[in-house]
Protein backbone atom coordinates (compact mmCIF):
# COMPACT_ATOMS: atom_id res chain seq x y z
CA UNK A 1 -39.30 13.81 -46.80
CA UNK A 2 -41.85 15.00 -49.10
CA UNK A 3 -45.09 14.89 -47.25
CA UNK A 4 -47.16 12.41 -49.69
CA UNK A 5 -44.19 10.14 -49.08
CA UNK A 6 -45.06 10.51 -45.12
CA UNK A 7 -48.35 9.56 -45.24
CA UNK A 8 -48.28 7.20 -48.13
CA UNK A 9 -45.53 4.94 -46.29
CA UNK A 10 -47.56 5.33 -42.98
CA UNK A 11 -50.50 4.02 -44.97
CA UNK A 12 -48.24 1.61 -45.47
CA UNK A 13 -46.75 0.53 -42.79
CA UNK A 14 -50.19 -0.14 -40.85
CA UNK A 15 -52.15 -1.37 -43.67
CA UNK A 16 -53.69 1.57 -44.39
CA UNK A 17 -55.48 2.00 -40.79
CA UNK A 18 -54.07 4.53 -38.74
CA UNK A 19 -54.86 3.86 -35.15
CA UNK A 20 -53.13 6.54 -32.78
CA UNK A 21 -53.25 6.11 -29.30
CA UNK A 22 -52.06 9.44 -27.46
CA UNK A 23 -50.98 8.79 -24.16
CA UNK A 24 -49.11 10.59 -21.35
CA UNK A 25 -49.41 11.93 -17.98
CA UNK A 26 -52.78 13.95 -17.13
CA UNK A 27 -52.74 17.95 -18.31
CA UNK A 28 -50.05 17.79 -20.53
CA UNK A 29 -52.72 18.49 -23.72
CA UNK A 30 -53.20 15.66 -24.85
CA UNK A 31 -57.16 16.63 -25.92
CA UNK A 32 -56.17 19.90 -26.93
CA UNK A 33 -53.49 17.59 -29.52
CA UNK A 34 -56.09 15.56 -31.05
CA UNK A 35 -58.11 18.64 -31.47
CA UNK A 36 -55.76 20.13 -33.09
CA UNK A 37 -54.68 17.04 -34.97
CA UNK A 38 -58.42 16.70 -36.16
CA UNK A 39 -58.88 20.25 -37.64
CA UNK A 40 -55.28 19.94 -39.38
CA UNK A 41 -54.98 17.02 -40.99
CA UNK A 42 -58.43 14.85 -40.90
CA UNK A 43 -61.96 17.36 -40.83
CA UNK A 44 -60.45 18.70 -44.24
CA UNK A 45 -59.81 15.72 -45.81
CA UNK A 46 -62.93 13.84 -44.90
CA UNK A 47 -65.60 13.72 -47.61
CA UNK A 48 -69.04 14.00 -47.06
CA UNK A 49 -70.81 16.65 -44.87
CA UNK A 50 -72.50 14.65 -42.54
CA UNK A 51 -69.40 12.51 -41.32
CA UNK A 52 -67.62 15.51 -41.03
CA UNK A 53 -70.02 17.04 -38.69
CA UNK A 54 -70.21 13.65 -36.60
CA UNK A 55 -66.49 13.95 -36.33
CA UNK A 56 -66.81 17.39 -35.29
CA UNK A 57 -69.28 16.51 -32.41
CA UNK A 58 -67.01 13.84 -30.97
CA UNK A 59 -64.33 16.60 -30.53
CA UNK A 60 -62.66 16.10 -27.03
CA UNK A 61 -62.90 18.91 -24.33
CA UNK A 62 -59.79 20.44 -23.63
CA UNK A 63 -59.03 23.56 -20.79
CA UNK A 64 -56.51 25.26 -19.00
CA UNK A 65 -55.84 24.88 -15.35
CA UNK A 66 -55.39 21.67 -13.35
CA UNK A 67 -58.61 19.94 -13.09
CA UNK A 68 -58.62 16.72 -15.02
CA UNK A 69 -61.09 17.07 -18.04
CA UNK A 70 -60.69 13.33 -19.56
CA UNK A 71 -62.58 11.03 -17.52
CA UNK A 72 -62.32 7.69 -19.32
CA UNK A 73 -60.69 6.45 -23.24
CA UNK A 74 -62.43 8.29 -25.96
CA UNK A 75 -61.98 7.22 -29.75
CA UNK A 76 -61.92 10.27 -31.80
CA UNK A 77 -63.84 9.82 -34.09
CA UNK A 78 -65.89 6.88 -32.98
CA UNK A 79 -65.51 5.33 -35.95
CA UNK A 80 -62.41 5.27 -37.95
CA UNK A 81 -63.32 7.89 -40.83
CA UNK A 82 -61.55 7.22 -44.38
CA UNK A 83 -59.40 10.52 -45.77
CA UNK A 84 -57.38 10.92 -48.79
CA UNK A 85 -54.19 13.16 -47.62
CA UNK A 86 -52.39 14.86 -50.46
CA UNK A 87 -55.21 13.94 -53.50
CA UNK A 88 -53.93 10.16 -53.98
CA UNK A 89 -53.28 8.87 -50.20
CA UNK A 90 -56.41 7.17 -48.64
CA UNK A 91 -56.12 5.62 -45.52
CA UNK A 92 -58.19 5.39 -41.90
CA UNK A 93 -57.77 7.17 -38.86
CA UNK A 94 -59.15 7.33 -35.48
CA UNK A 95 -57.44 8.97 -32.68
CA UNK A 96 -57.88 7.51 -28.79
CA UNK A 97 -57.27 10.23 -26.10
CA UNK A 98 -57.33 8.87 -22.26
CA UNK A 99 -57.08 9.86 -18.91
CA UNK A 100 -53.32 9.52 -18.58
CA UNK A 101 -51.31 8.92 -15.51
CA UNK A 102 -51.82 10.94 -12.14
CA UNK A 103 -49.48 13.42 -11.11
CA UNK A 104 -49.24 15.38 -8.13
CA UNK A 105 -51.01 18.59 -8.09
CA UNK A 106 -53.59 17.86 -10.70
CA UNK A 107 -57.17 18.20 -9.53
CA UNK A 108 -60.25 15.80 -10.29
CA UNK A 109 -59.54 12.24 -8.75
CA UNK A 110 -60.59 13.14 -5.03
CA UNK A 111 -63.83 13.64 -3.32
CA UNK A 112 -63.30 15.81 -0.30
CA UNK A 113 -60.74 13.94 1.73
CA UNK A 114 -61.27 10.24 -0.40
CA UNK A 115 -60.24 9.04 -4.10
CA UNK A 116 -63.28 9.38 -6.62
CA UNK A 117 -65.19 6.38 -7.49
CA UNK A 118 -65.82 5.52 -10.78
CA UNK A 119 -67.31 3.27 -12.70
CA UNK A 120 -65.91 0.80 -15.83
CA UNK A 121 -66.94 -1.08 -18.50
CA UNK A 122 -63.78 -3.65 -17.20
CA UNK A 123 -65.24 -4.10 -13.58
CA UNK A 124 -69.09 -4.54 -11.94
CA UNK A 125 -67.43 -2.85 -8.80
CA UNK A 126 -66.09 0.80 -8.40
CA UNK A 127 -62.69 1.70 -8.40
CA UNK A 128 -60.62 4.52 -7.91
CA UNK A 129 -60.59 7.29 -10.36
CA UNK A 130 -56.24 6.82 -10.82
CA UNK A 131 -56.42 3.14 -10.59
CA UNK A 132 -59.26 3.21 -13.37
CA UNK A 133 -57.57 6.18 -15.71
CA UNK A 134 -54.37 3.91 -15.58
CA UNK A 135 -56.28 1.05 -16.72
CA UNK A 136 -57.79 3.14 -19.55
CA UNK A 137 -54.73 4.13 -20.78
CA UNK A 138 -52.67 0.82 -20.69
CA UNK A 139 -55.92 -0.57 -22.79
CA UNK A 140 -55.34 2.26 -25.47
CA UNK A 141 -51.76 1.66 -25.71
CA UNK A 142 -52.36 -2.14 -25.83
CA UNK A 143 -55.39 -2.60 -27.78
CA UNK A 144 -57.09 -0.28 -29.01
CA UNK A 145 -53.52 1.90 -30.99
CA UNK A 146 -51.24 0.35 -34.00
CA UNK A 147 -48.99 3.80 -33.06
CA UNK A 148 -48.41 5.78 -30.16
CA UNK A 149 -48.08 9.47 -29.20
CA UNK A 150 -46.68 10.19 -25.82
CA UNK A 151 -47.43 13.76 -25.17
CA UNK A 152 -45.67 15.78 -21.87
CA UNK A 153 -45.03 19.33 -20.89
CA UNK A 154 -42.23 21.03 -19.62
CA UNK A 155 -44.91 22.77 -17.11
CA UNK A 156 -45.47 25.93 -18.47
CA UNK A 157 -48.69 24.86 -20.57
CA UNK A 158 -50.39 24.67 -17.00
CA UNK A 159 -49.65 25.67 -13.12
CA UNK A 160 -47.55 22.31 -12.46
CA UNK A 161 -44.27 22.38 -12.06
CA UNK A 162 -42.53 20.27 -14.64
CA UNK A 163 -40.70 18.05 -11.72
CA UNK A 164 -44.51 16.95 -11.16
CA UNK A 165 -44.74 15.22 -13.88
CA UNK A 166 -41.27 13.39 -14.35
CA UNK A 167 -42.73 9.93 -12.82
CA UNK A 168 -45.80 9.81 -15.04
CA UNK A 169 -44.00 9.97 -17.34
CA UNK A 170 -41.40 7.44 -16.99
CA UNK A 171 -44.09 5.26 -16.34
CA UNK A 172 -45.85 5.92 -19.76
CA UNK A 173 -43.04 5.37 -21.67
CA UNK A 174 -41.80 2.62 -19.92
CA UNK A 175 -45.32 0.76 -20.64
CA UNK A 176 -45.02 1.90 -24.68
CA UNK A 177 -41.98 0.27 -24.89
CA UNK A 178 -43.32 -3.04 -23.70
CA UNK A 179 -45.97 -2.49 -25.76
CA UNK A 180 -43.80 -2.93 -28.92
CA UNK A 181 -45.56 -0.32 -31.15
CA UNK A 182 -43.83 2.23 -33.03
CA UNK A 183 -44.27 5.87 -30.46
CA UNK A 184 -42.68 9.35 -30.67
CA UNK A 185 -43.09 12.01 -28.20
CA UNK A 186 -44.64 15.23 -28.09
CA UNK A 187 -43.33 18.13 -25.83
CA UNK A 188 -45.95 20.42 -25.43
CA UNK A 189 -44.92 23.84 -24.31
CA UNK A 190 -46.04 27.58 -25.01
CA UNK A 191 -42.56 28.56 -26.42
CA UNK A 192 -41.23 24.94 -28.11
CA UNK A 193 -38.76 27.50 -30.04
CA UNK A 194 -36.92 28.66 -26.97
CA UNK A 195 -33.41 27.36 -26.11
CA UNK A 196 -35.02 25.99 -22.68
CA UNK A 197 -37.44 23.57 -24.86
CA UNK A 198 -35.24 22.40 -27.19
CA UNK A 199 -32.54 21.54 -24.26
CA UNK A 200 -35.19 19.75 -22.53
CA UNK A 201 -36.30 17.63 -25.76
CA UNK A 202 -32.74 16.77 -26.44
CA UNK A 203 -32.39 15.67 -23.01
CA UNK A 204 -35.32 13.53 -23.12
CA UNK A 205 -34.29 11.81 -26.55
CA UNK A 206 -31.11 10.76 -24.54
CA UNK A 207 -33.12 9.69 -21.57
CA UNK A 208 -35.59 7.80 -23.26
CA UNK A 209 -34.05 6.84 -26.68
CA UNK A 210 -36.95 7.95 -28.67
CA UNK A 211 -37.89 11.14 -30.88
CA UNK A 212 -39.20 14.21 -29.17
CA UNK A 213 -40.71 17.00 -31.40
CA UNK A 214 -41.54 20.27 -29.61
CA UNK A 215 -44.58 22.29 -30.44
CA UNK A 216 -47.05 24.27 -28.72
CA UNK A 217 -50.35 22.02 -29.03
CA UNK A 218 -52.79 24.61 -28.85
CA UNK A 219 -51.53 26.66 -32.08
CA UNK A 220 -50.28 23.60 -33.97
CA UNK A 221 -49.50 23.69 -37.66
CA UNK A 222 -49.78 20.88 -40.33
CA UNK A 223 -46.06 21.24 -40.26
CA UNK A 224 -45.93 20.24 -37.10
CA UNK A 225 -48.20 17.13 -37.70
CA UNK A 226 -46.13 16.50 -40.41
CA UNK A 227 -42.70 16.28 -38.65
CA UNK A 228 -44.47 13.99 -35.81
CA UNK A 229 -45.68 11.50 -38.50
CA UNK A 230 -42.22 11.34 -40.11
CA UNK A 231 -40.11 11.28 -36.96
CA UNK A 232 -42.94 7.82 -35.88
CA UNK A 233 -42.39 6.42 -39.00
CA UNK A 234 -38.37 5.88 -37.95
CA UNK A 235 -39.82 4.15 -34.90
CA UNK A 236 -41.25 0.84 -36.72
CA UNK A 237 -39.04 -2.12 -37.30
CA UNK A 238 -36.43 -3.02 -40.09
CA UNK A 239 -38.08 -5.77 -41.66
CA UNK A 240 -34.71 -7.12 -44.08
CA UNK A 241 -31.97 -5.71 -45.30
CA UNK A 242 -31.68 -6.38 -49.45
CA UNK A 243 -28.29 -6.51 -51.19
CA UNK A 244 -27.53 -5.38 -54.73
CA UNK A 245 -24.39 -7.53 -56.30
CA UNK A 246 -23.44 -8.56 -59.62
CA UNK A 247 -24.81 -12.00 -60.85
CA UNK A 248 -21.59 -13.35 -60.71
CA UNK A 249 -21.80 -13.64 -56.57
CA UNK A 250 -24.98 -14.81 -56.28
CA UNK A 251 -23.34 -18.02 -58.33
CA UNK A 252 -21.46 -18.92 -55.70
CA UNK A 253 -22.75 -20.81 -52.58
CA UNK A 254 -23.16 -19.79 -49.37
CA UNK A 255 -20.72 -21.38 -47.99
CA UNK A 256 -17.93 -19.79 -50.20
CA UNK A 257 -15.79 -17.49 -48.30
CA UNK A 258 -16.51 -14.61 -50.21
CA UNK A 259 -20.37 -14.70 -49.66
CA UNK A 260 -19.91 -15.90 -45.95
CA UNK A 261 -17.55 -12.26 -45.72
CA UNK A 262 -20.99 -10.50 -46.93
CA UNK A 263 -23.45 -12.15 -44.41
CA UNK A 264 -20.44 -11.60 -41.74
CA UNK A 265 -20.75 -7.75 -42.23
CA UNK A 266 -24.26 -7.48 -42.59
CA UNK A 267 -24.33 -9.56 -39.01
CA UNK A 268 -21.81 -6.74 -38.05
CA UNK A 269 -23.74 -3.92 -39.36
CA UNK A 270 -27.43 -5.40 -38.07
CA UNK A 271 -26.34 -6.06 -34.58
CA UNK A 272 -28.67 -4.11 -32.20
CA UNK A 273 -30.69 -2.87 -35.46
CA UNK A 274 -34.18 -3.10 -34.97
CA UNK A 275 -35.75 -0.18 -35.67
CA UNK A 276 -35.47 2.59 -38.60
CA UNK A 277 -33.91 5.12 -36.42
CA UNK A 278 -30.81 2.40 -35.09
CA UNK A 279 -30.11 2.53 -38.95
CA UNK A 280 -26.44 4.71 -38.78
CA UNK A 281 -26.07 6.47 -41.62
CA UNK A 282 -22.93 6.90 -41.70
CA UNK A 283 -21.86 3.51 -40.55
CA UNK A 284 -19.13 2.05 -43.80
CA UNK A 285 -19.13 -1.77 -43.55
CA UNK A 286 -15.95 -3.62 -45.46
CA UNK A 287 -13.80 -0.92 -43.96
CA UNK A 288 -10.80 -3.42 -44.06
CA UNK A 289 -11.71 -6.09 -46.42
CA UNK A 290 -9.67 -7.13 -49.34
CA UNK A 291 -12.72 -7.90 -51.70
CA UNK A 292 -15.39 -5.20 -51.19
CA UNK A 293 -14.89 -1.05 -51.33
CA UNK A 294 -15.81 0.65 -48.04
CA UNK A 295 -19.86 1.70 -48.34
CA UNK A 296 -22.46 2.52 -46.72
CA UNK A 297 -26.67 1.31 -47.11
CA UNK A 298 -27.95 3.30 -50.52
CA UNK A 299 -31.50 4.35 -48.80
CA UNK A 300 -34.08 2.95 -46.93
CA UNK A 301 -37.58 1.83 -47.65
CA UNK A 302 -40.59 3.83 -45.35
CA UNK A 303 -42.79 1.95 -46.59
CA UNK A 304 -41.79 -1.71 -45.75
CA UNK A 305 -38.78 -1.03 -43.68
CA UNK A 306 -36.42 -2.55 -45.53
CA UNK A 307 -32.22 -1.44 -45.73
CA UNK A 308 -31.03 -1.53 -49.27
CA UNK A 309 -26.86 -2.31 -49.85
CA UNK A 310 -25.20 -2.04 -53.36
CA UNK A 311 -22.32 -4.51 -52.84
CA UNK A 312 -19.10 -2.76 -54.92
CA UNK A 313 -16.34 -5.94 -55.84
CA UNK A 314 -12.84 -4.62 -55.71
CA UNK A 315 -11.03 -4.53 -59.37
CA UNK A 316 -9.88 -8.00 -60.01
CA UNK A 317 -12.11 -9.74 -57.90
CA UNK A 318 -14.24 -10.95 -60.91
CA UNK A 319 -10.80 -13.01 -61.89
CA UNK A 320 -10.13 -14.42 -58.61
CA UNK A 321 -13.05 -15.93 -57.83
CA UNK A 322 -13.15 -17.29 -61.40
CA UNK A 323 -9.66 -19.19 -61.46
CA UNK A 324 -10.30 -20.30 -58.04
CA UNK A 325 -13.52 -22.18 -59.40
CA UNK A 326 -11.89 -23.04 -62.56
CA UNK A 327 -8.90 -24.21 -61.04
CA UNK A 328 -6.95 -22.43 -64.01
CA UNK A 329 -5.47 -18.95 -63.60
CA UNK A 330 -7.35 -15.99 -65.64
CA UNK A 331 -6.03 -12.71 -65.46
CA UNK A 332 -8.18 -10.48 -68.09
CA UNK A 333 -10.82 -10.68 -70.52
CA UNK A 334 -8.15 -11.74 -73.19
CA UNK A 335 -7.39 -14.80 -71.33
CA UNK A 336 -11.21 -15.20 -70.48
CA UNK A 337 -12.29 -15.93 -73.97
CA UNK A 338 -9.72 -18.06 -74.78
CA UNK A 339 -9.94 -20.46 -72.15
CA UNK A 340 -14.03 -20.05 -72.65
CA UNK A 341 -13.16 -20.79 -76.88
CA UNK A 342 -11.00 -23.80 -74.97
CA UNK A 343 -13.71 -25.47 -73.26
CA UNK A 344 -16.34 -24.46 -76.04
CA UNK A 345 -14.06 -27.15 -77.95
CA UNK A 346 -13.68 -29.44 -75.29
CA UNK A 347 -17.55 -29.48 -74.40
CA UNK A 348 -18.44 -30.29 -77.93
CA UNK A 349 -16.07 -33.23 -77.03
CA UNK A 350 -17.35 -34.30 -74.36
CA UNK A 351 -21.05 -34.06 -75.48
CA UNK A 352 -20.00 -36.98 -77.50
CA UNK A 353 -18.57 -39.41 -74.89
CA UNK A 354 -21.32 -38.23 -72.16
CA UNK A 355 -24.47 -40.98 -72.87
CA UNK A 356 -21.10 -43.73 -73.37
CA UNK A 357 -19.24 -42.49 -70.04
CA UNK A 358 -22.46 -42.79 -68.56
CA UNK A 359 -22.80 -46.85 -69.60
CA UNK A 360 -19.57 -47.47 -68.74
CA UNK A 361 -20.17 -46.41 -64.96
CA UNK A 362 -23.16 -48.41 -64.54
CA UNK A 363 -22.91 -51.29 -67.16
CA UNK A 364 -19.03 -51.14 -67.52
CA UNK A 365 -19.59 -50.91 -71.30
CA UNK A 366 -20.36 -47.80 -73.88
CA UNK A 367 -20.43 -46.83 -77.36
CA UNK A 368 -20.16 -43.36 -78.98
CA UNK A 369 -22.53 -43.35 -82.30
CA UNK A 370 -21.25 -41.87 -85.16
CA UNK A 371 -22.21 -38.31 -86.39
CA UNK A 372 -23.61 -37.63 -90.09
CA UNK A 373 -20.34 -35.30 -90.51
CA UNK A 374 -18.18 -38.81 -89.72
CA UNK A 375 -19.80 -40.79 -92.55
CA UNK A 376 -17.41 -41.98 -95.46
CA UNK A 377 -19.13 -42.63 -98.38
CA UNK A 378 -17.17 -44.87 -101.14
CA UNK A 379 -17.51 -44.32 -104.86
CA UNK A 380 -21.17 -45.69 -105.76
CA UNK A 381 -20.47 -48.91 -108.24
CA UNK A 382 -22.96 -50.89 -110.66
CA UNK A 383 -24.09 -54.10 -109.51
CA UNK A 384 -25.78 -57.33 -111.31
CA UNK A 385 -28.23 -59.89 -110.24
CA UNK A 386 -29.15 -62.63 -112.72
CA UNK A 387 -31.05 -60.20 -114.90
CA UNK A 388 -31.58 -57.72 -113.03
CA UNK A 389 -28.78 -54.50 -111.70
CA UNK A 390 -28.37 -52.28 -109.00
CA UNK A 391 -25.96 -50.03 -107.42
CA UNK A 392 -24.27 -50.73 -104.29
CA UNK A 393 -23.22 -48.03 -101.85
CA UNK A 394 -20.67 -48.67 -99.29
CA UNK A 395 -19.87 -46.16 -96.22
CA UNK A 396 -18.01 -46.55 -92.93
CA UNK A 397 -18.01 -44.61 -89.80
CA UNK A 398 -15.93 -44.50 -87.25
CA UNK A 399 -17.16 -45.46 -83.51
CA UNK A 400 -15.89 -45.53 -79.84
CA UNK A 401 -16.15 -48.26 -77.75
CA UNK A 402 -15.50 -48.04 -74.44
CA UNK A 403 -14.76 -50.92 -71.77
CA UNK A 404 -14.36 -50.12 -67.96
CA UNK A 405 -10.99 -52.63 -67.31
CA UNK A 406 -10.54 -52.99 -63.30
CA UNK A 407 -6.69 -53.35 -62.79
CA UNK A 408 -5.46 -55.09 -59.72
CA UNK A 409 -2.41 -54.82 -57.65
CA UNK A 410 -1.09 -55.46 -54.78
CA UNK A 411 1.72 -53.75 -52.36
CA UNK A 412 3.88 -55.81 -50.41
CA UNK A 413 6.59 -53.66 -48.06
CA UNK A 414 8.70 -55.68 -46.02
CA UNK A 415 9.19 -53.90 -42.79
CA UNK A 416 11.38 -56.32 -40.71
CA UNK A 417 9.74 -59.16 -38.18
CA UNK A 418 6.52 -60.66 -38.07
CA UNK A 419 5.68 -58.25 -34.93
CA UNK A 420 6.16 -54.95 -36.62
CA UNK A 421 4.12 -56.18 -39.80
CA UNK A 422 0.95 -56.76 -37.84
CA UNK A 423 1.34 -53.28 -36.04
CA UNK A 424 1.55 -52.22 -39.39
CA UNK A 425 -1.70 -53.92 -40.05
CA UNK A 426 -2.74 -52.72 -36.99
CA UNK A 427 -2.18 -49.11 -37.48
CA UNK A 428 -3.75 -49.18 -41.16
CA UNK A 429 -6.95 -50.64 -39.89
CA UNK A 430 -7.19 -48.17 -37.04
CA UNK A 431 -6.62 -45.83 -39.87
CA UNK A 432 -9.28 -46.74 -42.03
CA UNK A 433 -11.57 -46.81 -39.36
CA UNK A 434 -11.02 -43.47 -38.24
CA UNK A 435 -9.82 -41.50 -41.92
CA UNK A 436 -10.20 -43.62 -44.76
CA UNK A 437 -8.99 -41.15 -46.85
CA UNK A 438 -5.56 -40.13 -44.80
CA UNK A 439 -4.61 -43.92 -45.69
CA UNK A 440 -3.72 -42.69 -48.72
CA UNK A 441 -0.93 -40.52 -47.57
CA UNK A 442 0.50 -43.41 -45.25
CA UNK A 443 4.01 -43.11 -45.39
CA UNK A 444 5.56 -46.23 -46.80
CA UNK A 445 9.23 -46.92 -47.66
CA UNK A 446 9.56 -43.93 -48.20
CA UNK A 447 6.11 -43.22 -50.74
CA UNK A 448 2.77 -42.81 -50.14
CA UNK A 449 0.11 -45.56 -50.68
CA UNK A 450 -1.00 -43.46 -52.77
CA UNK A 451 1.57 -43.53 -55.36
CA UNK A 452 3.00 -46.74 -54.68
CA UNK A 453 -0.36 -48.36 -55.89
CA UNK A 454 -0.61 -45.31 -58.19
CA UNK A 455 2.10 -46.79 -60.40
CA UNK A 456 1.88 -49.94 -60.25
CA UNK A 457 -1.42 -49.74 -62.04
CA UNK A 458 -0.35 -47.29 -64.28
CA UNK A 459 2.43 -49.45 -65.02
CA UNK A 460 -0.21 -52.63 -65.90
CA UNK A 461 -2.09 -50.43 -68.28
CA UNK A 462 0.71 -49.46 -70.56
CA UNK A 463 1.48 -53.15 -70.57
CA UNK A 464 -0.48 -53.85 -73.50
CA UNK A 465 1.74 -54.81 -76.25
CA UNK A 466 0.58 -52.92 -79.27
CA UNK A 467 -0.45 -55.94 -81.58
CA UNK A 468 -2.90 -57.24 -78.92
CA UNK A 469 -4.50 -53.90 -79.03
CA UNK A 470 -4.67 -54.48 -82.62
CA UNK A 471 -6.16 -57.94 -82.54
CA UNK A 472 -8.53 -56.55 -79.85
CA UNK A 473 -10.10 -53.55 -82.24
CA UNK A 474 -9.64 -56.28 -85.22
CA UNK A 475 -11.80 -59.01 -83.54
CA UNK A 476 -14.41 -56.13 -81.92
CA UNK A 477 -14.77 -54.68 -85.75
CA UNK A 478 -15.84 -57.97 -86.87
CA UNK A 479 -18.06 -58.96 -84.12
CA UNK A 480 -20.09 -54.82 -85.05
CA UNK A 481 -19.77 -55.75 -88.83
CA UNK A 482 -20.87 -58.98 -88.88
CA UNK A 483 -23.16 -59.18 -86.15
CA UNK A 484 -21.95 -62.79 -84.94
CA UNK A 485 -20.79 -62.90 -81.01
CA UNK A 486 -19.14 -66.09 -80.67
CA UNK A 487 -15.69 -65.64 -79.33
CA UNK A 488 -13.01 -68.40 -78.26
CA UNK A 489 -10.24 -66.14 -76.70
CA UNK A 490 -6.90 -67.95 -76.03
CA UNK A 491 -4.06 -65.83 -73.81
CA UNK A 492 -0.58 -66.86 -74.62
């Protein structure tokens, strides 16, 4: 990564305040770090020469040897300064060194032959000097940090053996991690190029399951900063993962099978994803589906943490899906825009019958208005009036009236005696009870309910001999026309 995008998408991630609580065992360098982290990458880039020579002054001490130089949490600076990195990139950072946890052979905590006293701002009474620098430190991983830097040594950055320090620093890392806040780790060591620190940092990446950059603290480079800051910013959480498909899928609802195979892979492909750095990158997902080609995410997003897909449709899904909603088969575009030319047609159609269908359904009766391009107009003719003339113009117009008719039948199967007609009965109630719509399939003589009442009302509609339908439109056109709604109705 570039290193504006670094420190523009750490800006982002913590809201543009960078609080960096650097923890670890005692001597490991964790002063000598932030002093070296402070000259890099902050006293440049803060503006203004008095706040740069306050940050100066707040400086941590830092020496070889074993003695124990931090004696309680120290915000460097005291104040979180503002800096732009990189001309463009402001943001503000404050660094919080601590004590660190005790390991054997360090010097500092005891008084002759008894553990040092010391006091707190977190208790009236006295307390030992490791009981009080553990305190400090769980506060500045807890409190005071939005990040973490664990820093440790493989021993030769002092005169403790490495072994020494092994406990400390399970324990630190143990308490980051139930912290919840993105850390990496820093392995501080005079010779961070040489085959023995880069087998130890591996090793402790597979022990701890989190990044470990090598360096040698004391003659740090920006570079080195750099890499830290971009190896921590793998360590904060995926916040979503965003999918790019055609507009044709996101149609379809969720509960079609084809987006329900999309959420089931990203399920597949999330699980045990919760930070930047589970992201596998070269994990496919629709390995073995029939709808999807094989990928893999397109990139990720620093600065928000989010996982970006470009779903890819097999050839010929498009058509699938399609007849399967239509319910008619379409294999290409040609057929496409012919059935779409087919229900352009139809839909002007219906458009017509819509506001009538409608009245039918709730008042069982509906009429379909003429349209201007429906009008007739007859041959205008002169008329007279005592003295006076006119012309009369005559049109006509056809319309559609429509009647909801509700057809009755009945079905009457004789199965034998009168016992085996009411377990008949029996059965169908128990049926409708528990499936009113299997009682449709109920196998009777041999047919369905379904189509045994099926055609005996389609058998009553086409009843209708064709002169009462005749009579019917006659007498309706003269009840329109001549607006009178009297009607004696006699059924031979």
């Amino acid at each position: 990564m570039e290193k504006y995008e670094i420190y523009d998408d750490i800006k982002t991630r913590t809201n543009g305040e960078i609080y960096v609580g650097v923890v670890g065992p005692v001597r490991v360098g964790k002063s000598t770090f932030i002093t070296e982290f402070m000259k890099k990458l902050v006293l440049p880039n803060i503006s203004g020469k008095y706040p740069k020579e306050r940050a100066i002054d707040e400086l941590p001490q830092s020496a070889d040897g074993k003695t124990i130089m931090t004696t309680q949490p120290k915000f460097v600076p005291n104040e979180a300064v503002k800096i732009c990195v990189h001309d463009n990139v402001d943001m503000k950072v404050r660094l919080i060194d601590c004590v660190g946890y005790l390991v054997a052979g360090a010097m500092g905590h005891i008084e002759g032959d008894q553990p040092r006293k010391v006091k707190t701002p977190w208790s009236e009474d006295e307390m030992p000097f490791e009981e009080a620098a553990e305190l400090g430190t769980k506060k500045v991983m807890r409190e005071h940090s939005t990040v973490g830097i664990v820093v440790t040594t493989d021993g030769s950055v002092t005169d403790i053996p490495r072994a020494n320090y092994v406990d400390a620093e399970e324990r630190v890392v143990a308490e980051m991690k139930d912290c919840h806040k993105p850390f990496v780790m820093v392995l501080n060591c005079k010779s961070p190029t040489s085959s023995d620190a880069k087998k130890l940092a591996a090793s402790l990446e597979e022990k701890y399951t989190v990044p470990v950059v090598a360096l040698n603290a004391t003659e740090m480079k920006e570079s080195d900063i750099d890499k830290v800051f971009e190896k921590l910013l793998y360590e904060f959480p995926v916040t979503s993962i965003k999918l790019r498909m055609p507009k044709w899928l996101q149609a379809l609802s969720y509960n079609d099978e084809i987006i329900q195979e999309i959420a089931s892979q990203m399920r597949t492909f999330a699980n045990g994803m919760n930070k930047l750095s589970d992201v596998d990158k070269n994990k496919l997902v629709f390995t073995e589906s029939e709808a999807f080609e094989p990928i893999t995410f397109t990139n990720i997003e620093m600065g928000d943490g989010t996982v970006k897909f470009n779903i890819i449709p097999k050839e010929g899904l498009f058509y699938k899906v399609l007849s399967k909603e239509c319910g008619y088969e379409i294999k290409d575009d040609f057929e496409l825009i012919s059935y779409i030319k087919e229900l352009a047609i139809a839909k002007l159609e219906y458009d017509k019958l819509k506001t009538a269908l409608e009245e039918v359904r709730e008042t069982g009766y509906g009429v379909v208005a003429p349209r201007q391009e429906d009008f007739v107009l007859e041959e205008p003719e002169v008329i007279r009036q005592g003295s006076r003339f006119g012309v009369k113009i005559k049109a006509s117009a056809p319309s559609l009236h429509i009647m909801r008719v509700d057809v009755n039948t009945e079905v009457t199967p004789l199965v034998g005696t009168e016992q085996q007609s009411k377990e008949l009965v029996q059965d169908l109630v128990n049926q409708i009870a528990e499936s009113p719509e299997s009682i449709w399939e109920t196998n009777l003589l041999g047919k369905s309910l379904s189509s045994l009442v099926g055609d005996n009302i389609n058998s009553k509609i086409v009843m209708m001999p064709i002169d009462a339908q005749r009579k019917m439109r006659k007498t309706l056109g003269r009840i329109v026309n001549e607006g009178k709604g009297g009607i004696i109705c006699i059924l031979l």
